[in-house]
PDB file of N, CA and C in Angstrom:
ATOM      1  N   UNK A   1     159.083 104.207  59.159  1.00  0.00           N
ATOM      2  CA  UNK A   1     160.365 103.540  59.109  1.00  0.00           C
ATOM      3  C   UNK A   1     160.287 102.305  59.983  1.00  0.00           C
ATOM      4  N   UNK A   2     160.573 100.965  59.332  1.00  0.00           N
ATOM      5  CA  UNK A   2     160.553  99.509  60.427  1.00  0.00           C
ATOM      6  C   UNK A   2     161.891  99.297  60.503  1.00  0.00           C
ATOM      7  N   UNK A   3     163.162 100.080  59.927  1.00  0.00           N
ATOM      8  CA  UNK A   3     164.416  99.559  60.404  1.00  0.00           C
ATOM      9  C   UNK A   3     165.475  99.721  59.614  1.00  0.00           C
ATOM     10  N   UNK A   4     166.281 100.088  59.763  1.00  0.00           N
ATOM     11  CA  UNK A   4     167.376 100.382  59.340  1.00  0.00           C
ATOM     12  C   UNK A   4     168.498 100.193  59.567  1.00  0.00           C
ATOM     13  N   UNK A   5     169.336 100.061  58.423  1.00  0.00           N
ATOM     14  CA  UNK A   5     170.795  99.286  58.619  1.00  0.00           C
ATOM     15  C   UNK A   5     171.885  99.960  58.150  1.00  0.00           C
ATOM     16  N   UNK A   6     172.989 100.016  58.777  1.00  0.00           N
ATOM     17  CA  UNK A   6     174.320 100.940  57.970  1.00  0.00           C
ATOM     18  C   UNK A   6     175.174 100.114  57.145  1.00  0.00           C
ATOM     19  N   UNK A   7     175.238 100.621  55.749  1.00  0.00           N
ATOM     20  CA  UNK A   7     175.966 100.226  54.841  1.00  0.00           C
ATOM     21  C   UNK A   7     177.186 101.275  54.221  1.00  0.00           C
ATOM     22  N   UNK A   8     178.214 100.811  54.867  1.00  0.00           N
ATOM     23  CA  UNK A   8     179.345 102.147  54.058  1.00  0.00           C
ATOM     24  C   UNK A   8     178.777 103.194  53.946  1.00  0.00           C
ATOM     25  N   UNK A   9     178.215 103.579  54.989  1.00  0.00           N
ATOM     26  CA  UNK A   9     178.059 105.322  54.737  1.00  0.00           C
ATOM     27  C   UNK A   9     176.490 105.281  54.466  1.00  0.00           C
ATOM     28  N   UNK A  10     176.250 104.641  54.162  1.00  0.00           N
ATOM     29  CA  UNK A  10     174.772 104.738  53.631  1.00  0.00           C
ATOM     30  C   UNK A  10     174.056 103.711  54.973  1.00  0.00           C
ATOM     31  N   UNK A  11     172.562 104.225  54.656  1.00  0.00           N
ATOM     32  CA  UNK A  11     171.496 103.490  55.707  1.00  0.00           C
ATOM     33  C   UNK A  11     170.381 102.842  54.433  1.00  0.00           C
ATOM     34  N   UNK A  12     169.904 101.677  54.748  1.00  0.00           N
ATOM     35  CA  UNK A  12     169.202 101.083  54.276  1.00  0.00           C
ATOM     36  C   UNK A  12     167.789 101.442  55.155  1.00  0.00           C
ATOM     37  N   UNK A  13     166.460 101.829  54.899  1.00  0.00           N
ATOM     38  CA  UNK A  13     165.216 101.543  55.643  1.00  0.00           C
ATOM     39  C   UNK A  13     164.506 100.806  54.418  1.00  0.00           C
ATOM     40  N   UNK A  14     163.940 100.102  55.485  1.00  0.00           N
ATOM     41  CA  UNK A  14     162.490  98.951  55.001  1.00  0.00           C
ATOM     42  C   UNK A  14     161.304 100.298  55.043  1.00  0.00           C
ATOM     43  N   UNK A  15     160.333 100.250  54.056  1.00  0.00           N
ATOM     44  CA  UNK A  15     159.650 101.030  54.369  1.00  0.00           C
ATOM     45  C   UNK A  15     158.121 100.366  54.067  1.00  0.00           C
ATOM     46  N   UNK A  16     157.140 100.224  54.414  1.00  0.00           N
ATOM     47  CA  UNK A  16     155.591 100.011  53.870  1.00  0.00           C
ATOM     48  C   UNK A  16     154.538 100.833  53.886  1.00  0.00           C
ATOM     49  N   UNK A  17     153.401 100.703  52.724  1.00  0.00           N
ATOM     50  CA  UNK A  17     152.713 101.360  52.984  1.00  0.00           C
ATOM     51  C   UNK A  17     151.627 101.227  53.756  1.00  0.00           C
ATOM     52  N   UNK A  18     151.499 102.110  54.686  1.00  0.00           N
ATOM     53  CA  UNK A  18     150.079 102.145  55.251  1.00  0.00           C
ATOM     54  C   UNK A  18     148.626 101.727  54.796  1.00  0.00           C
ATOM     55  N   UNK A  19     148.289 102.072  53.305  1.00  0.00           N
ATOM     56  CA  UNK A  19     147.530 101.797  53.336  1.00  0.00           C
ATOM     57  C   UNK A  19     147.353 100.452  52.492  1.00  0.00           C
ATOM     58  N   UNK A  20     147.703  99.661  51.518  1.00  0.00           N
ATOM     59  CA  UNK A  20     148.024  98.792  50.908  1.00  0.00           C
ATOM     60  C   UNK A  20     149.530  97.769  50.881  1.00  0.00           C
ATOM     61  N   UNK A  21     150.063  97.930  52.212  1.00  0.00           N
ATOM     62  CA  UNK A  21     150.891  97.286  52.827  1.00  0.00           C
ATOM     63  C   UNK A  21     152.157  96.805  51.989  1.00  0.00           C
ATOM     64  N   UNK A  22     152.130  97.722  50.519  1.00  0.00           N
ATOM     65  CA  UNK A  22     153.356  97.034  49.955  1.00  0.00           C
ATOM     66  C   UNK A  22     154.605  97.299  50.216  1.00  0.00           C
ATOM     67  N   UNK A  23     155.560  96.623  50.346  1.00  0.00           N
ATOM     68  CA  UNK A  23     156.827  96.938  50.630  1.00  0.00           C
ATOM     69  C   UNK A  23     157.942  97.311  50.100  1.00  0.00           C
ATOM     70  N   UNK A  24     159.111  97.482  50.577  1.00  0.00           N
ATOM     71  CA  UNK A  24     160.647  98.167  49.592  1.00  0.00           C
ATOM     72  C   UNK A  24     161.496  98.884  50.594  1.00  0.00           C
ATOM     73  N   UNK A  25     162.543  99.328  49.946  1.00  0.00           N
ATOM     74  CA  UNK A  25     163.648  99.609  50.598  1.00  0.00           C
ATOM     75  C   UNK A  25     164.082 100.956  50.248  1.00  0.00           C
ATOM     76  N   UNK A  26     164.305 101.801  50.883  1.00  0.00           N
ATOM     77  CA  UNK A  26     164.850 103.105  50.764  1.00  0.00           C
ATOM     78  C   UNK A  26     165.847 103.363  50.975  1.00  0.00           C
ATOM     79  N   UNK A  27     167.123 103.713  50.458  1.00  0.00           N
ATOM     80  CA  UNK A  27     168.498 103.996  50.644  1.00  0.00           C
ATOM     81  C   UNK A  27     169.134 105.335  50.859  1.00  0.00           C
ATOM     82  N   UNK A  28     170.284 105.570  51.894  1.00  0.00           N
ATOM     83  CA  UNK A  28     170.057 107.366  52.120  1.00  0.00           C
ATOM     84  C   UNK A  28     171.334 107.310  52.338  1.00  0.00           C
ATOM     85  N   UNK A  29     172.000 108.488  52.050  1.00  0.00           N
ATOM     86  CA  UNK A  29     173.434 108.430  52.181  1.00  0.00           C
ATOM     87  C   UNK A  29     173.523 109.605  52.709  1.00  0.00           C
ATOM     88  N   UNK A  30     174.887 110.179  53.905  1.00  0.00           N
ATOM     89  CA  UNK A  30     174.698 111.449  54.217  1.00  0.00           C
ATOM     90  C   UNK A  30     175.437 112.223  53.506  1.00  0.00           C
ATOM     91  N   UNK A  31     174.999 113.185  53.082  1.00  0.00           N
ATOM     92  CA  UNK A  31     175.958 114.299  52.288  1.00  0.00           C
ATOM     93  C   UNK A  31     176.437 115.228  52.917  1.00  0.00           C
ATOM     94  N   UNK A  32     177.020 116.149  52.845  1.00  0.00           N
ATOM     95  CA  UNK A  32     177.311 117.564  53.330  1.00  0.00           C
ATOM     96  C   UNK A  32     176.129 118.542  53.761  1.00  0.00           C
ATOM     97  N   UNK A  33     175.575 118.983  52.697  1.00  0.00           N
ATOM     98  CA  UNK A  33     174.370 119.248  52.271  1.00  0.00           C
ATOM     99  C   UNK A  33     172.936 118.747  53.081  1.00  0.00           C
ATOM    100  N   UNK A  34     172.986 117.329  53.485  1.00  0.00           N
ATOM    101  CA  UNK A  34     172.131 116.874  54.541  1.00  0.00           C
ATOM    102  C   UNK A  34     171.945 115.401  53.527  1.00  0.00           C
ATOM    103  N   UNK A  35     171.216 114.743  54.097  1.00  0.00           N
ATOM    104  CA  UNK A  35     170.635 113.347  53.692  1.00  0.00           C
ATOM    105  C   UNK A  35     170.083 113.742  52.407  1.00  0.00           C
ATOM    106  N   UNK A  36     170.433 112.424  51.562  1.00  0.00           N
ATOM    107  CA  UNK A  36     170.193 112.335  50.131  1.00  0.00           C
ATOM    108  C   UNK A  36     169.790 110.935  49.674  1.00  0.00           C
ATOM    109  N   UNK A  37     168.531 110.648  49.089  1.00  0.00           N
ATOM    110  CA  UNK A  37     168.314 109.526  48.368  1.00  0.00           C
ATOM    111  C   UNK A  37     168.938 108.914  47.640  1.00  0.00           C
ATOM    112  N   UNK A  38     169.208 107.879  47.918  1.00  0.00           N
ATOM    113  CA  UNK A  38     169.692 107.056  46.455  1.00  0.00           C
ATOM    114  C   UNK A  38     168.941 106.223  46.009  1.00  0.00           C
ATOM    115  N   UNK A  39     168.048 105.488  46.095  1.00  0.00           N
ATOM    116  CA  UNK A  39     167.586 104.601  45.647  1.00  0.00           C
ATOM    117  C   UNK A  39     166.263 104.359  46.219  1.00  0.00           C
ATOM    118  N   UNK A  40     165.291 103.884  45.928  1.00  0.00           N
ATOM    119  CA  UNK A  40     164.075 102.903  46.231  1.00  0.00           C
ATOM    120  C   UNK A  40     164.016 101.412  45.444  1.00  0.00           C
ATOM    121  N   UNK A  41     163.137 101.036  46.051  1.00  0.00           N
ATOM    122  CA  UNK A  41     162.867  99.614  45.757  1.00  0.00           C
ATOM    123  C   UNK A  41     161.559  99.567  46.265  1.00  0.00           C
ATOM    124  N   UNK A  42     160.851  98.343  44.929  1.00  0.00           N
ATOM    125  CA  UNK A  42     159.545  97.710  46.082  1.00  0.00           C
ATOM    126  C   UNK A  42     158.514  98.661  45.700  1.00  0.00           C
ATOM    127  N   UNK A  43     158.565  99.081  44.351  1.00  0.00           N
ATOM    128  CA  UNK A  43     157.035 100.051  43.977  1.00  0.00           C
ATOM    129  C   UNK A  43     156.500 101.519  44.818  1.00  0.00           C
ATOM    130  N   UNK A  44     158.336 101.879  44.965  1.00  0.00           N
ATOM    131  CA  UNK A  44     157.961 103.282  45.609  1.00  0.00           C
ATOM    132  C   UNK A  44     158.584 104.226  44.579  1.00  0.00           C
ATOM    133  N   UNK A  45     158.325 105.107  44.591  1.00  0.00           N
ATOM    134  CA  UNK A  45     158.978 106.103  43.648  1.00  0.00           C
ATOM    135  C   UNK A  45     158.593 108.061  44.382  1.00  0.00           C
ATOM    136  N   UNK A  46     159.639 108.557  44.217  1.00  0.00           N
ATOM    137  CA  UNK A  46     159.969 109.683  44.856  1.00  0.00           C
ATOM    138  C   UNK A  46     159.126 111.624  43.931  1.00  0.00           C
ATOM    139  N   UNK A  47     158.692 112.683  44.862  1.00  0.00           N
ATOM    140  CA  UNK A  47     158.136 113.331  44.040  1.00  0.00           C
ATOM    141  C   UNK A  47     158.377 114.705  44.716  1.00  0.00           C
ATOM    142  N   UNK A  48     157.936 115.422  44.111  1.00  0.00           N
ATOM    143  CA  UNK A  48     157.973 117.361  44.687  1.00  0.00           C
ATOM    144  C   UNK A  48     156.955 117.108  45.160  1.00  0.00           C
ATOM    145  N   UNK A  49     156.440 117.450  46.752  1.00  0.00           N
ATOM    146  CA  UNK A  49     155.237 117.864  47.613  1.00  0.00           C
ATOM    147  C   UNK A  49     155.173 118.961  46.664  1.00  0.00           C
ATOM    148  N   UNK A  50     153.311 119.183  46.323  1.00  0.00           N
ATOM    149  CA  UNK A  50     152.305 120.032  46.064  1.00  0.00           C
ATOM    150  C   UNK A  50     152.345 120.959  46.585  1.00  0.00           C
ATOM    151  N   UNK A  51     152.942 121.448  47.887  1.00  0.00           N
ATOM    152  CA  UNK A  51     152.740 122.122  48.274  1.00  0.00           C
ATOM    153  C   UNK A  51     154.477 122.829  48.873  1.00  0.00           C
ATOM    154  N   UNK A  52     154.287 124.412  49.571  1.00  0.00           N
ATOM    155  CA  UNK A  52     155.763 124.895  49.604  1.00  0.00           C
ATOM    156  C   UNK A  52     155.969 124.059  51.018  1.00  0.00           C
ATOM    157  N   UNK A  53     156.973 123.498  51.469  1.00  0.00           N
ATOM    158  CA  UNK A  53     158.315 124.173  51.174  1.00  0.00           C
ATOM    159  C   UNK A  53     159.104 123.045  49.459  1.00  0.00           C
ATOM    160  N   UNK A  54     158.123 122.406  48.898  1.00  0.00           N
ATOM    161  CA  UNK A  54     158.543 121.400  48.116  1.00  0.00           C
ATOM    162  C   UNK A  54     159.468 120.547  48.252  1.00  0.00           C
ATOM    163  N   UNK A  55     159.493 119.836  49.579  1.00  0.00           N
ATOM    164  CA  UNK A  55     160.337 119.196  49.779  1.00  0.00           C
ATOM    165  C   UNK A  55     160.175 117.322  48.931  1.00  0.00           C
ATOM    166  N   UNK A  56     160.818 116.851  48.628  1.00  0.00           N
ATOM    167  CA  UNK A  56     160.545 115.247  48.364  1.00  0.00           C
ATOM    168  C   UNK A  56     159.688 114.236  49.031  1.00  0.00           C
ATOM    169  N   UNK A  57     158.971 113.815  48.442  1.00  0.00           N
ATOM    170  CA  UNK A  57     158.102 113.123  49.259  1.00  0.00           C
ATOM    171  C   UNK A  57     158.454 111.453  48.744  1.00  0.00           C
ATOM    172  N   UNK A  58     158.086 110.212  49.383  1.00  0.00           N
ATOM    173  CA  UNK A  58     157.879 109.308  49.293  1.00  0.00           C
ATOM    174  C   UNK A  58     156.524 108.130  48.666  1.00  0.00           C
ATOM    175  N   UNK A  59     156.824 107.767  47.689  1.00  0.00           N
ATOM    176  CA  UNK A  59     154.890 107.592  47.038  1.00  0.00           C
ATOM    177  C   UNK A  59     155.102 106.454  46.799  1.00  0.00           C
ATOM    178  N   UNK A  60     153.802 105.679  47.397  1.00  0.00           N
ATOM    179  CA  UNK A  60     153.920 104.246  46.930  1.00  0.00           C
ATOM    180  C   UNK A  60     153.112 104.551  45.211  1.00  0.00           C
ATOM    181  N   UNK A  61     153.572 103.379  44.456  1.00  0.00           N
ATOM    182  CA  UNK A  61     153.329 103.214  43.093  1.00  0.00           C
ATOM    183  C   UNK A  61     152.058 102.650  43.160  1.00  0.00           C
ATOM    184  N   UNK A  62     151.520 101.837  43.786  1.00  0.00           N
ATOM    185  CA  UNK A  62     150.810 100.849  43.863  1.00  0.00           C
ATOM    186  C   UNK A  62     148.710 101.193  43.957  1.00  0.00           C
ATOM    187  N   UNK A  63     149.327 102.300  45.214  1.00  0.00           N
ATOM    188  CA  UNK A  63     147.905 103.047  45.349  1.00  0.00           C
ATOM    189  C   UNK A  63     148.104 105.239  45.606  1.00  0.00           C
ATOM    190  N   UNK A  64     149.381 104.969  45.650  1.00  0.00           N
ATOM    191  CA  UNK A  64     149.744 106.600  45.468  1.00  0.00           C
ATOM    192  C   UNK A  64     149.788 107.259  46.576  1.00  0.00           C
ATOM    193  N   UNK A  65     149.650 106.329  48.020  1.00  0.00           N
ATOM    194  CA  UNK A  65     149.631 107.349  49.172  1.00  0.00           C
ATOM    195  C   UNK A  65     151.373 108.167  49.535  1.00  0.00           C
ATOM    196  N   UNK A  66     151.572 108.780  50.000  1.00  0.00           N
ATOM    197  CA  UNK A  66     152.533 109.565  50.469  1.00  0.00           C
ATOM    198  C   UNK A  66     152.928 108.676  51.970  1.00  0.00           C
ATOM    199  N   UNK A  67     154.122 108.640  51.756  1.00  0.00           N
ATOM    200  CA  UNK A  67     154.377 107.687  52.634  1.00  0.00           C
ATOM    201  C   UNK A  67     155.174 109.001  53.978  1.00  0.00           C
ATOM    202  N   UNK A  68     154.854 108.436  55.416  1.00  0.00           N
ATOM    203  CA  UNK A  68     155.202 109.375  56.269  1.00  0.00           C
ATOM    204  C   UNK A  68     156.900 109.418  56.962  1.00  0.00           C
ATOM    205  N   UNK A  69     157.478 108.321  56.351  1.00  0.00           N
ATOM    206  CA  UNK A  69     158.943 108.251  56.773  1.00  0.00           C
ATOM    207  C   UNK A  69     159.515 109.062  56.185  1.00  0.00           C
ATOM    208  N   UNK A  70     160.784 109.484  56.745  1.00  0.00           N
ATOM    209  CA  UNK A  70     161.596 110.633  56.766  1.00  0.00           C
ATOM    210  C   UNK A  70     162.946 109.862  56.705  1.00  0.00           C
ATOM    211  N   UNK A  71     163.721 110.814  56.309  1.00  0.00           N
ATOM    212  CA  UNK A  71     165.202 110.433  56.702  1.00  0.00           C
ATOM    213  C   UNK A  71     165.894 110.015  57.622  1.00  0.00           C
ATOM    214  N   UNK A  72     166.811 108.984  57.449  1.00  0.00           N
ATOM    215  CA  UNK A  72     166.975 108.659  59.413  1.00  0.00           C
ATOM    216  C   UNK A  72     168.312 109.184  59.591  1.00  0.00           C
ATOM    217  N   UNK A  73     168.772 109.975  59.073  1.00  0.00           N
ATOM    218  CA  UNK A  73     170.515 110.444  58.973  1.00  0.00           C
ATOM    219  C   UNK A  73     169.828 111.781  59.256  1.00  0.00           C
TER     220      UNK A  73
END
């Protein structure tokens, strides 16, 4: 995570990848329930971890690494 901004309820993070440095924006809104995605930007796209507890993971499009940012809510 390089930063984040509050928008009506929602947080904006900048996010890049580690290993091919491309960039985008991740959007998170808090729910009841806990933090919830809304959106990406910037050649990331979202997936079920391989493995249990299957939680959502973060994937750059570009070269496929798993990106290590988390929710900031």
């Amino acid at each position: 995570m390089i930063s984040g901004q509050p928008l009506d309820g929602t947080v904006a993070v900048a996010i890049t990848c580690p290993k091919c440095e491309a960039s985008g924006t991740a959007i998170w809104e808090a729910e009841k329930a806990g933090p919830c995605l809304v959106s990406l930007s910037g050649g990331f796209y979202e997936r079920l971890a391989k493995f249990v507890p299957y939680t959502l993971e973060i994937v750059c499009h570009t070269c496929g690494t798993r990106q290590a940012q988390k929710s900031p809510i």
